[in-house]
N, C-alpha and C. Protein backbone atom coordinates (compact mmCIF):
# COMPACT_ATOMS: atom_id res chain seq x y z
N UNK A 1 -62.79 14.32 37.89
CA UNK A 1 -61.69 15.22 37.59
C UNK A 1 -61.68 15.54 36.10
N UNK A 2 -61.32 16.98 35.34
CA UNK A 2 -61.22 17.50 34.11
C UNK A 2 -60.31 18.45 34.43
N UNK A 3 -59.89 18.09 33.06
CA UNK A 3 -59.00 19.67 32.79
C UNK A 3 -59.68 20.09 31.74
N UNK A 4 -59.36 21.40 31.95
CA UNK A 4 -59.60 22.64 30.52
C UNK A 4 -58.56 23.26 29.87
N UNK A 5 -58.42 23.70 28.58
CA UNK A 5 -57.85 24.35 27.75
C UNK A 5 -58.78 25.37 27.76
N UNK A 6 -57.90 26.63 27.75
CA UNK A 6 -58.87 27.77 27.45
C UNK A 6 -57.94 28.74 27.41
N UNK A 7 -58.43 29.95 26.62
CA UNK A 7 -57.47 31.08 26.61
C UNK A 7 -56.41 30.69 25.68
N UNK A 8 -56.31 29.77 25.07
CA UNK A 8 -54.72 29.13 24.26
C UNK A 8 -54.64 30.60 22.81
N UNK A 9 -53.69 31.08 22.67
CA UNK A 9 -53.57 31.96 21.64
C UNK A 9 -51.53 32.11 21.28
N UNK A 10 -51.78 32.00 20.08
CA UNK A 10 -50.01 32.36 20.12
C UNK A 10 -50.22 33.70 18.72
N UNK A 11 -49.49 34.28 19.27
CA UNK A 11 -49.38 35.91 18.36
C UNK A 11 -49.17 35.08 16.72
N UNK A 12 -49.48 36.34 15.96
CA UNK A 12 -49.97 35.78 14.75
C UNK A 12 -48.59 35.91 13.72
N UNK A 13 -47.52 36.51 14.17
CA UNK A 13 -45.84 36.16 13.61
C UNK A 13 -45.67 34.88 14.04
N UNK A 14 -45.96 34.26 14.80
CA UNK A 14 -44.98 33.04 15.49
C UNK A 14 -45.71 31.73 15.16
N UNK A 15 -47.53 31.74 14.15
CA UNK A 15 -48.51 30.68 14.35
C UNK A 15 -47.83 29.86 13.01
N UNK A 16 -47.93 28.60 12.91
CA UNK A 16 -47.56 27.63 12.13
C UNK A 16 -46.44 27.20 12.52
N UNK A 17 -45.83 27.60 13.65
CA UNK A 17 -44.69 27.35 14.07
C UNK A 17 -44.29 26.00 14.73
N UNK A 18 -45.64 25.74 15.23
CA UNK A 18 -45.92 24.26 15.81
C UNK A 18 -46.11 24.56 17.38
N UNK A 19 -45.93 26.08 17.97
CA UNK A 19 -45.63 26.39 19.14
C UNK A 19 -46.98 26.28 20.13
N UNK A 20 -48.58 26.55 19.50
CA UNK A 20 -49.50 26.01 19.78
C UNK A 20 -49.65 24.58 20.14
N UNK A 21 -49.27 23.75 19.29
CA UNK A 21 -49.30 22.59 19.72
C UNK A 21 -48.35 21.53 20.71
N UNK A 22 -47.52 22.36 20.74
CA UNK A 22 -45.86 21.85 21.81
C UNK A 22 -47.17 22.05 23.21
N UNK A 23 -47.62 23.52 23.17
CA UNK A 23 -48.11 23.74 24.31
C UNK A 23 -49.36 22.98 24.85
N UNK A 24 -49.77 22.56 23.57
CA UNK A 24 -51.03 21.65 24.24
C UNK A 24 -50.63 20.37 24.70
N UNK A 25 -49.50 19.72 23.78
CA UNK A 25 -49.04 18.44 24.27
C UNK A 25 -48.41 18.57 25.57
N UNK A 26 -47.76 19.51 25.96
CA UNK A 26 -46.77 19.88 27.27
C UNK A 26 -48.22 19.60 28.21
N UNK A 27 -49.11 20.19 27.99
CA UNK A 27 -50.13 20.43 28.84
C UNK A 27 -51.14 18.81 29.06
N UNK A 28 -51.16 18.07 28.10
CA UNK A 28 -51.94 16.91 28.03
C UNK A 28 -50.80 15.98 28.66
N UNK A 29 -49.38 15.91 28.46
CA UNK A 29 -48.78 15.37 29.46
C UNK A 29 -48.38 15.21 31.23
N UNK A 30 -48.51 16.86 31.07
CA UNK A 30 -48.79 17.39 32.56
C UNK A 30 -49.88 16.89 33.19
N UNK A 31 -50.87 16.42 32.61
CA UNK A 31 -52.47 16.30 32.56
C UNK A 31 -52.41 14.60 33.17
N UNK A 32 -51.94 13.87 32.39
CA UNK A 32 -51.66 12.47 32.55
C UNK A 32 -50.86 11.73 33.87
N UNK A 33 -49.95 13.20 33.60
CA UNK A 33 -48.64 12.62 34.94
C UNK A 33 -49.93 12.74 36.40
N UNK A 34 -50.79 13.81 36.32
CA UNK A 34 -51.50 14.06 37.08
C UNK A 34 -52.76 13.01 37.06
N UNK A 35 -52.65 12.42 36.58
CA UNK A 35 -54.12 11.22 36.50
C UNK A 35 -55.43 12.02 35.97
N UNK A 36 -55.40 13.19 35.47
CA UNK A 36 -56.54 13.85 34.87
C UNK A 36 -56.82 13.22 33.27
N UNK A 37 -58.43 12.35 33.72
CA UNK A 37 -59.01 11.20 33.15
C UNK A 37 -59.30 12.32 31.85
N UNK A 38 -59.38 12.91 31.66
CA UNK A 38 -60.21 14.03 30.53
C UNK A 38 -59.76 15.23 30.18
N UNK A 39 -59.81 16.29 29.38
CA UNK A 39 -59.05 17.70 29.32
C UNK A 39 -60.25 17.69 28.19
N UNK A 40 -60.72 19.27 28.32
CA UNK A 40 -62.04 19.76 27.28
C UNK A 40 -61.17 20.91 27.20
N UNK A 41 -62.02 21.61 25.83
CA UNK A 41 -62.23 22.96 25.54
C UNK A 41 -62.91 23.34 24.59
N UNK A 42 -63.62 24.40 24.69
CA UNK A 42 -64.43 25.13 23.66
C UNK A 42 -63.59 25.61 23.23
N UNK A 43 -63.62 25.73 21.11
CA UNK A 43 -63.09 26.46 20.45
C UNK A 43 -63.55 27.17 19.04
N UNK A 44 -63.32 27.76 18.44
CA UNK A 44 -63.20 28.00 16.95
C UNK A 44 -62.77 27.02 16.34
N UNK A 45 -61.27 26.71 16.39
CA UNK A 45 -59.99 25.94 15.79
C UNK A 45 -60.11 24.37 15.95
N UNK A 46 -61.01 24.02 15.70
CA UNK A 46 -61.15 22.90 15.32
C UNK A 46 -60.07 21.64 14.76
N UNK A 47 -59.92 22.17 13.88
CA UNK A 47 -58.93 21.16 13.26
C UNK A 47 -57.48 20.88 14.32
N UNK A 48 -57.25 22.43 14.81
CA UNK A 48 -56.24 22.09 15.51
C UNK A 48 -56.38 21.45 16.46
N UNK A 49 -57.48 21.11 17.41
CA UNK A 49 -57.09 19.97 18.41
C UNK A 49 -57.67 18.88 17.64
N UNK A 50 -58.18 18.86 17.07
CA UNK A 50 -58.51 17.40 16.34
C UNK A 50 -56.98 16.67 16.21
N UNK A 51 -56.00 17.71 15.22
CA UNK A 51 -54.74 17.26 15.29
C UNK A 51 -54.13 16.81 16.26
N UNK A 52 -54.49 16.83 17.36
CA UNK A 52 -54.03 16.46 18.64
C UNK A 52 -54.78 15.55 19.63
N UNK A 53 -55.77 14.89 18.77
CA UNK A 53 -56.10 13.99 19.06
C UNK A 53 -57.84 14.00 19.74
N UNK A 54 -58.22 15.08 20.03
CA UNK A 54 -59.23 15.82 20.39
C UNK A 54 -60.34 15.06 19.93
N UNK A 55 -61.30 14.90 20.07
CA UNK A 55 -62.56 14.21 19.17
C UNK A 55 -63.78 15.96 19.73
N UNK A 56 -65.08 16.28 18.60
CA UNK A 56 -66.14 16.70 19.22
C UNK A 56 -67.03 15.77 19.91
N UNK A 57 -67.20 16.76 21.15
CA UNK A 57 -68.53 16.31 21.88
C UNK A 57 -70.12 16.88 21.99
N UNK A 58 -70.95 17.21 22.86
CA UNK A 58 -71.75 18.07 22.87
C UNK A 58 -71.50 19.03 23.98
N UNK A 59 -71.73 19.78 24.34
CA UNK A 59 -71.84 20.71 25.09
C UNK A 59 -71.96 20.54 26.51
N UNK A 60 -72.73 20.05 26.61
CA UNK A 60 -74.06 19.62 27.44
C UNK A 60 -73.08 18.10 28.24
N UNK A 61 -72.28 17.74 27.72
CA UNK A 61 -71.81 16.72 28.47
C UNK A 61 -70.73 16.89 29.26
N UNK A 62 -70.44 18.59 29.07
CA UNK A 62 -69.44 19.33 30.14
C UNK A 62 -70.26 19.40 31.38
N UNK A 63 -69.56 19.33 32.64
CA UNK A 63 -70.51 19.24 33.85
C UNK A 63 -70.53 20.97 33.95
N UNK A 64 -71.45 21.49 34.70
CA UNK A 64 -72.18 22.31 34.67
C UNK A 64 -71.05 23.21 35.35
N UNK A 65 -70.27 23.09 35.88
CA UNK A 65 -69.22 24.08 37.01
C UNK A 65 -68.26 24.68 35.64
N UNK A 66 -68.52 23.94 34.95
CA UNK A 66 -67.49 24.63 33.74
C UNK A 66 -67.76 25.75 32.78
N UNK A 67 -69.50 25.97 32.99
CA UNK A 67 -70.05 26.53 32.62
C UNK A 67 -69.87 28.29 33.14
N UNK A 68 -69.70 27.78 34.76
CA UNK A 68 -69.57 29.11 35.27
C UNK A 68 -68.57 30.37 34.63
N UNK A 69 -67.58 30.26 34.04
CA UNK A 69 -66.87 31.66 33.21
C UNK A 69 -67.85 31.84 32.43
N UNK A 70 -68.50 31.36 31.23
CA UNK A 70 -69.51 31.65 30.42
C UNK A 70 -70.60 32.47 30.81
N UNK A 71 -70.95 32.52 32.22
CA UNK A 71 -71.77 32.96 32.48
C UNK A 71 -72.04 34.66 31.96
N UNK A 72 -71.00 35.39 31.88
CA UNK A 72 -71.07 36.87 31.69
C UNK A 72 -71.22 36.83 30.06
N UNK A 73 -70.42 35.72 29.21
CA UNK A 73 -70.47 35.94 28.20
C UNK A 73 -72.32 36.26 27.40
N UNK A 74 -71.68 37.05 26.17
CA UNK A 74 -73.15 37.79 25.71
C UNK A 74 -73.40 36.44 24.94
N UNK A 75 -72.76 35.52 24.80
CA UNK A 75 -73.07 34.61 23.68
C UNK A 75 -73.74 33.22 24.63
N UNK A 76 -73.66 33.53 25.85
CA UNK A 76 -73.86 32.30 26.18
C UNK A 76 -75.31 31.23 26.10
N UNK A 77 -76.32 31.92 25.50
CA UNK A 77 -77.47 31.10 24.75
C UNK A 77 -77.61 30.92 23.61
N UNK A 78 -76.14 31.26 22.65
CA UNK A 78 -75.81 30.78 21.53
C UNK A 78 -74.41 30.37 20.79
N UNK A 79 -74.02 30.04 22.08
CA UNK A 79 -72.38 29.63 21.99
C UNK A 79 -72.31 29.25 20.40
N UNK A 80 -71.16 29.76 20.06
CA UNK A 80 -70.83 29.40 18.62
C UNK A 80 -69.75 28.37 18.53
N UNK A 81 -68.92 28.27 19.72
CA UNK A 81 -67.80 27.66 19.75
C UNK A 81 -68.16 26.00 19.72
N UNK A 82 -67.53 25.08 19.33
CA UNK A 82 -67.43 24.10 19.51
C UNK A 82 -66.59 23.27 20.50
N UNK A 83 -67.59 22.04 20.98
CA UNK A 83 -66.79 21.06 22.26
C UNK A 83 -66.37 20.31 21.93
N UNK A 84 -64.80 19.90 22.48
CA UNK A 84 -64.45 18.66 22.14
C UNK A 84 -63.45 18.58 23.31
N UNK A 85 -63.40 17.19 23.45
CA UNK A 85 -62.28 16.79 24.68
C UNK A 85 -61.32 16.03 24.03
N UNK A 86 -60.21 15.24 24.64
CA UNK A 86 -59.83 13.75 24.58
C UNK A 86 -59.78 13.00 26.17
N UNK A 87 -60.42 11.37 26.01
CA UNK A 87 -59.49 11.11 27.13
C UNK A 87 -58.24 10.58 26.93
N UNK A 88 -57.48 10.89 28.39
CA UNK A 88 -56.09 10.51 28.41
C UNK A 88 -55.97 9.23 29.23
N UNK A 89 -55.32 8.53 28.26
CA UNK A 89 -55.17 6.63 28.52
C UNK A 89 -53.92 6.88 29.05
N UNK A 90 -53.50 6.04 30.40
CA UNK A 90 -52.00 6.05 30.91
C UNK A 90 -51.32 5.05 29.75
């Protein structure tokens, strides 16, 4: 079992607000209540899930079904984005 983050964006009046990160924690709790051992996402924003506890991983240690949205992308034999997960300890 995994979860993903993806798509996360908050309009650019409202960012520093902390409202990005309410939503990831809302979501990593939701995640837990649910017994989901892991939550990934590819990003730019680095620092911000780091702040949240996030560590990088490699790529390649996402199982392969996660891969499937990427598939259309033009970037996908040079993904620029970076991986990182956390696991979630009850």
């Amino acid at each position: 079992d995994l979860g993903e983050v993806m798509a996360l964006a908050v309009e650019d009046e409202y960012q520093g607000m902390g409202i990005g990160g309410e939503i990831v924690r809302e979501l990593l709790k939701k995640a837990k209540q649910l017994k989901v051992p892991e939550v990934i996402t590819l990003t730019y924003q680095i620092e911000f899930f780091k702040n949240l506890g996030f560590s990088v991983t490699e790529k390649d240690n996402f199982p392969k079904r996660v891969w499937r949205i990427c598939l259309d992308c033009p970037k996908l034999e040079n993904c620029d984005e970076t991986a990182l997960h956390i696991i979630l300890k009850e």
